[in-house]
N, C-alpha and C. Protein backbone atom coordinates (compact mmCIF):
# COMPACT_ATOMS: atom_id res chain seq x y z
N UNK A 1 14.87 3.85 14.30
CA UNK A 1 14.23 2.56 14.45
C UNK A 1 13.05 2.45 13.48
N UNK A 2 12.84 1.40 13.10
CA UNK A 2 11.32 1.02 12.00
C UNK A 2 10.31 1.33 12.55
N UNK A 3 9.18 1.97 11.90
CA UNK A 3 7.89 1.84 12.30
C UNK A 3 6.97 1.09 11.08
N UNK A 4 6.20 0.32 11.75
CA UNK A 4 5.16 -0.21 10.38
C UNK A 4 4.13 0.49 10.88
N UNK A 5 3.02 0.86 9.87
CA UNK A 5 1.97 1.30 10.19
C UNK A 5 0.65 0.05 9.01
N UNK A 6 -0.39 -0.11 10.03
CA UNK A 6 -1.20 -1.10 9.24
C UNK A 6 -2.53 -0.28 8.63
N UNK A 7 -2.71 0.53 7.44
CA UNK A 7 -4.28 1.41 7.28
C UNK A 7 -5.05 0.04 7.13
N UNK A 8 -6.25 -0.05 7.71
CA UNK A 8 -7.50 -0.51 7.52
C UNK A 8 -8.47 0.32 7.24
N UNK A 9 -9.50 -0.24 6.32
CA UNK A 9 -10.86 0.49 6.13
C UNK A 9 -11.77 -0.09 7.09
N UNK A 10 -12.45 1.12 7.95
CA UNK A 10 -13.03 0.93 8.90
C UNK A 10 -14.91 0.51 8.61
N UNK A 11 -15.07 1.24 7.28
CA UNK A 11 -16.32 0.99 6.98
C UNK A 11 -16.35 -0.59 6.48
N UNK A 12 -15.02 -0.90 5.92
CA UNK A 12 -15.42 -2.83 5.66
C UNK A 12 -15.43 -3.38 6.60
N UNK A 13 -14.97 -2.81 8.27
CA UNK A 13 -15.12 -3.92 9.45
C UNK A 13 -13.50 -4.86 8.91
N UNK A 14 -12.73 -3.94 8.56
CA UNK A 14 -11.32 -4.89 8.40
C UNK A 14 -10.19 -4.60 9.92
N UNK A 15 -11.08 -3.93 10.49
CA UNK A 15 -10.14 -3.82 12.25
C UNK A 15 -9.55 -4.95 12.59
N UNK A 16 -10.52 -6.20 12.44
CA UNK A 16 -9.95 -7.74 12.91
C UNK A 16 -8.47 -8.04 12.53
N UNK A 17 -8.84 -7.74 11.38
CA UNK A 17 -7.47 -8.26 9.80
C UNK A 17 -6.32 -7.51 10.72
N UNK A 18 -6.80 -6.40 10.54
CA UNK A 18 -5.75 -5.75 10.78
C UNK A 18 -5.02 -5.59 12.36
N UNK A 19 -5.89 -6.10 12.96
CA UNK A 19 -5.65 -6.50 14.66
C UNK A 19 -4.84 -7.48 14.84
N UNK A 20 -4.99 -8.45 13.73
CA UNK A 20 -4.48 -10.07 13.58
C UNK A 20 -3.15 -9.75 12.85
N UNK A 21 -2.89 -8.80 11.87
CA UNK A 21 -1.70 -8.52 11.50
C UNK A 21 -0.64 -7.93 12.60
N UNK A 22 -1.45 -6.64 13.30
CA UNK A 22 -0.49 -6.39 13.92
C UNK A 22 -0.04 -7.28 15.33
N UNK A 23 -0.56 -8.25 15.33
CA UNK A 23 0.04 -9.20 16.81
C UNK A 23 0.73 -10.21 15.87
N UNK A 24 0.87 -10.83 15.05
CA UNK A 24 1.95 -11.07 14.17
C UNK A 24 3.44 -10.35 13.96
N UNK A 25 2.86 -9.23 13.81
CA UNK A 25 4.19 -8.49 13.40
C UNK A 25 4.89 -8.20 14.74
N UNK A 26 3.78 -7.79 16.02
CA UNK A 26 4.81 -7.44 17.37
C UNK A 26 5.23 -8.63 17.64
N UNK A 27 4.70 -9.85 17.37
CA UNK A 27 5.18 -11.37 17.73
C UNK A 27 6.71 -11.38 17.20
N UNK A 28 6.65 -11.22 16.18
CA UNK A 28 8.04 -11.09 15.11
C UNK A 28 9.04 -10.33 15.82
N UNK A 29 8.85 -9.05 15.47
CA UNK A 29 9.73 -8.27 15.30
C UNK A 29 9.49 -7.01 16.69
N UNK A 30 8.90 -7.43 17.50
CA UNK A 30 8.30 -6.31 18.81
C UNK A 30 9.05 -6.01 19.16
N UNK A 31 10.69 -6.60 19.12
CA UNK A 31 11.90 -5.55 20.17
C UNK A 31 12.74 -4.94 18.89
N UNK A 32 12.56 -5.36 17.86
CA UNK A 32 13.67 -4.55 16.51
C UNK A 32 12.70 -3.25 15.75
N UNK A 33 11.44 -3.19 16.59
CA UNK A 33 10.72 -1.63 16.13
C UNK A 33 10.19 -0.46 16.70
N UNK A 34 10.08 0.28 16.46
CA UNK A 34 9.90 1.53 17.41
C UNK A 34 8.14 1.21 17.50
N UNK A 35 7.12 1.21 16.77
CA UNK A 35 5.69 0.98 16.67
C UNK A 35 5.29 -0.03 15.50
N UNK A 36 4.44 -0.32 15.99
CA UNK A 36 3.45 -1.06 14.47
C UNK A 36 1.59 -0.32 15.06
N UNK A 37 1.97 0.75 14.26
CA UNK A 37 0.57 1.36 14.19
C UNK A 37 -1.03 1.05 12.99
N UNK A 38 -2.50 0.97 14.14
CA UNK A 38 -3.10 0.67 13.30
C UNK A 38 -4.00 2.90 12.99
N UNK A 39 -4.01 2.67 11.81
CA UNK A 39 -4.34 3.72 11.20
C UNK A 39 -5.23 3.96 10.23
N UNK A 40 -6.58 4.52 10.70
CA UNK A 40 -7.94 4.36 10.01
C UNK A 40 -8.15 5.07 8.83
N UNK A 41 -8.61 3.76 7.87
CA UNK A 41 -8.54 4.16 6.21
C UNK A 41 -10.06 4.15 5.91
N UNK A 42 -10.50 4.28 4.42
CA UNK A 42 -11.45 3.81 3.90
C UNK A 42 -11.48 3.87 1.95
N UNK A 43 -11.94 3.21 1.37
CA UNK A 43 -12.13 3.07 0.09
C UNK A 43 -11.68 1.43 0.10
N UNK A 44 -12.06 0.38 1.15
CA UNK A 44 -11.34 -0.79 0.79
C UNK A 44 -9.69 -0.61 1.19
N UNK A 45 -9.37 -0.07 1.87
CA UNK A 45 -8.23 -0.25 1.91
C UNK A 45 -7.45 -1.47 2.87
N UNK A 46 -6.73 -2.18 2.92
CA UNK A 46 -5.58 -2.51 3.86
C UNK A 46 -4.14 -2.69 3.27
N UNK A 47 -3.84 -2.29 4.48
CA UNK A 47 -1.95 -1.79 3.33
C UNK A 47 -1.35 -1.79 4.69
N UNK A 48 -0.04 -2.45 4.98
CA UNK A 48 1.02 -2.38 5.28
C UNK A 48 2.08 -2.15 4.78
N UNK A 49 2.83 -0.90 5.60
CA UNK A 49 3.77 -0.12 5.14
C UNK A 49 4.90 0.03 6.31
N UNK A 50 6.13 -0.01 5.58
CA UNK A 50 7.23 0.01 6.63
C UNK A 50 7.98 1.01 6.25
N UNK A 51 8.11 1.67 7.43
CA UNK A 51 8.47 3.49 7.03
C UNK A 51 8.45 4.19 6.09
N UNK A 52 7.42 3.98 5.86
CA UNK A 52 6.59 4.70 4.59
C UNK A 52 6.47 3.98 3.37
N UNK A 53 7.27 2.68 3.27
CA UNK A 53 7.20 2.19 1.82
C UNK A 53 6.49 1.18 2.22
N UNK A 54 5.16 0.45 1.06
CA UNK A 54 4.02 -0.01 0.72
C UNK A 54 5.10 -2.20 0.80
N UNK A 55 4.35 -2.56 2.28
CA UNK A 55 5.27 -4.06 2.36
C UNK A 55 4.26 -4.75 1.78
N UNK A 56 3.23 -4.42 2.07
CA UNK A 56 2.38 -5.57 1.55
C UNK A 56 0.81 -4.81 1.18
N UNK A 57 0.24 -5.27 0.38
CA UNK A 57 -1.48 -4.43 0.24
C UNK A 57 -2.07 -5.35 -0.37
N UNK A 58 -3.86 -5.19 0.15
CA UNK A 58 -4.91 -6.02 -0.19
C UNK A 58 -5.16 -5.88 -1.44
N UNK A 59 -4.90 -4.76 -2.26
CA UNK A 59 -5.41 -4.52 -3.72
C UNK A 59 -4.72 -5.50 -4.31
N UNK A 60 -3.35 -6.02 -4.10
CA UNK A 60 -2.14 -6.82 -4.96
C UNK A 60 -2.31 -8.04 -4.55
N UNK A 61 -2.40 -8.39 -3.34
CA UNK A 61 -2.37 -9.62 -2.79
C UNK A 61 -2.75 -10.14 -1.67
N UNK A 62 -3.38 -11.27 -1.68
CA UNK A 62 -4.54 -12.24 -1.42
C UNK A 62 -3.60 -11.94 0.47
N UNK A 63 -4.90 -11.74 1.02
CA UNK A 63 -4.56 -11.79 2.63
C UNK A 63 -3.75 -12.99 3.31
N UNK A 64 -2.67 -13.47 3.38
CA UNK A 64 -1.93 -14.31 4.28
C UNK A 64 -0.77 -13.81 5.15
N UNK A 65 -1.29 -13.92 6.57
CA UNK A 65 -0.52 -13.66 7.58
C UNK A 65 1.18 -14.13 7.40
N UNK A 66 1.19 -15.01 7.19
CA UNK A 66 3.40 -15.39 6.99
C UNK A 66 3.54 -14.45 5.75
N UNK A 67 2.92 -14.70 4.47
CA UNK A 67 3.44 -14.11 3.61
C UNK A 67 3.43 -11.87 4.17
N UNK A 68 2.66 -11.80 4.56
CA UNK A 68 2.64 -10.35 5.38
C UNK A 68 4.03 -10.02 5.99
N UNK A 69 4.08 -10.93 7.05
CA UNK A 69 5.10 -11.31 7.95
C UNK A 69 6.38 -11.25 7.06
N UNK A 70 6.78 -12.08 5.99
CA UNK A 70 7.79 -12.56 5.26
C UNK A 70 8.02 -10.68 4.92
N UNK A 71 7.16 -10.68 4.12
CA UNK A 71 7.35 -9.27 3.37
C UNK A 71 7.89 -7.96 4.06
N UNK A 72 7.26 -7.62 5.62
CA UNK A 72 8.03 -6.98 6.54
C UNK A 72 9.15 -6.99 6.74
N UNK A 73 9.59 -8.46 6.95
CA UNK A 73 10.99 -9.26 7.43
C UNK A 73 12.19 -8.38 6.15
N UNK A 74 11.76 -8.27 5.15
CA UNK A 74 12.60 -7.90 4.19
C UNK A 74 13.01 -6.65 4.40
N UNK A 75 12.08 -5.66 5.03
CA UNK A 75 12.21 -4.08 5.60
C UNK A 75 13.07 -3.63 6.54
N UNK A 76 12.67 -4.94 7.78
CA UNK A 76 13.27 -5.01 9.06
C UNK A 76 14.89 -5.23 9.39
């Protein structure tokens, strides 16, 4: 079964972001995955990853929840 895992950097205070992503994604997809884990980063990070491969990240692209969502959907 899929797992996503969401890293946030905890020193930017990005817990929210990443709180808000993951009730999106269990909204979505909560019975087609085994977890959507949040997992504490730092250097700026937020990155969503679906079993191990990189679905979506803050370094590349601009924070929007559907487009997040969309990008999972492709994993799932």
């Amino acid at each position: 079964m899929t797992t996503i895992e969401i890293e946030y950097c905890v020193p930017c205070g990005f817990l929210d972001r990443a709180e808000s992503i993951q009730h999106h994604l269990l909204q979505q997809f909560g019975q087609r995955v085994e977890s959507v884990a949040l997992v504490t980063g730092d250097h700026g990070v937020l990155q969503v990853r679906v079993d191990g491969d990189v679905a979506w990240d803050k370094a590349d692209d601009e924070y929007d929840l559907d487009e997040i969502v969309r990008r999972v959907r492709e994993h799932v």
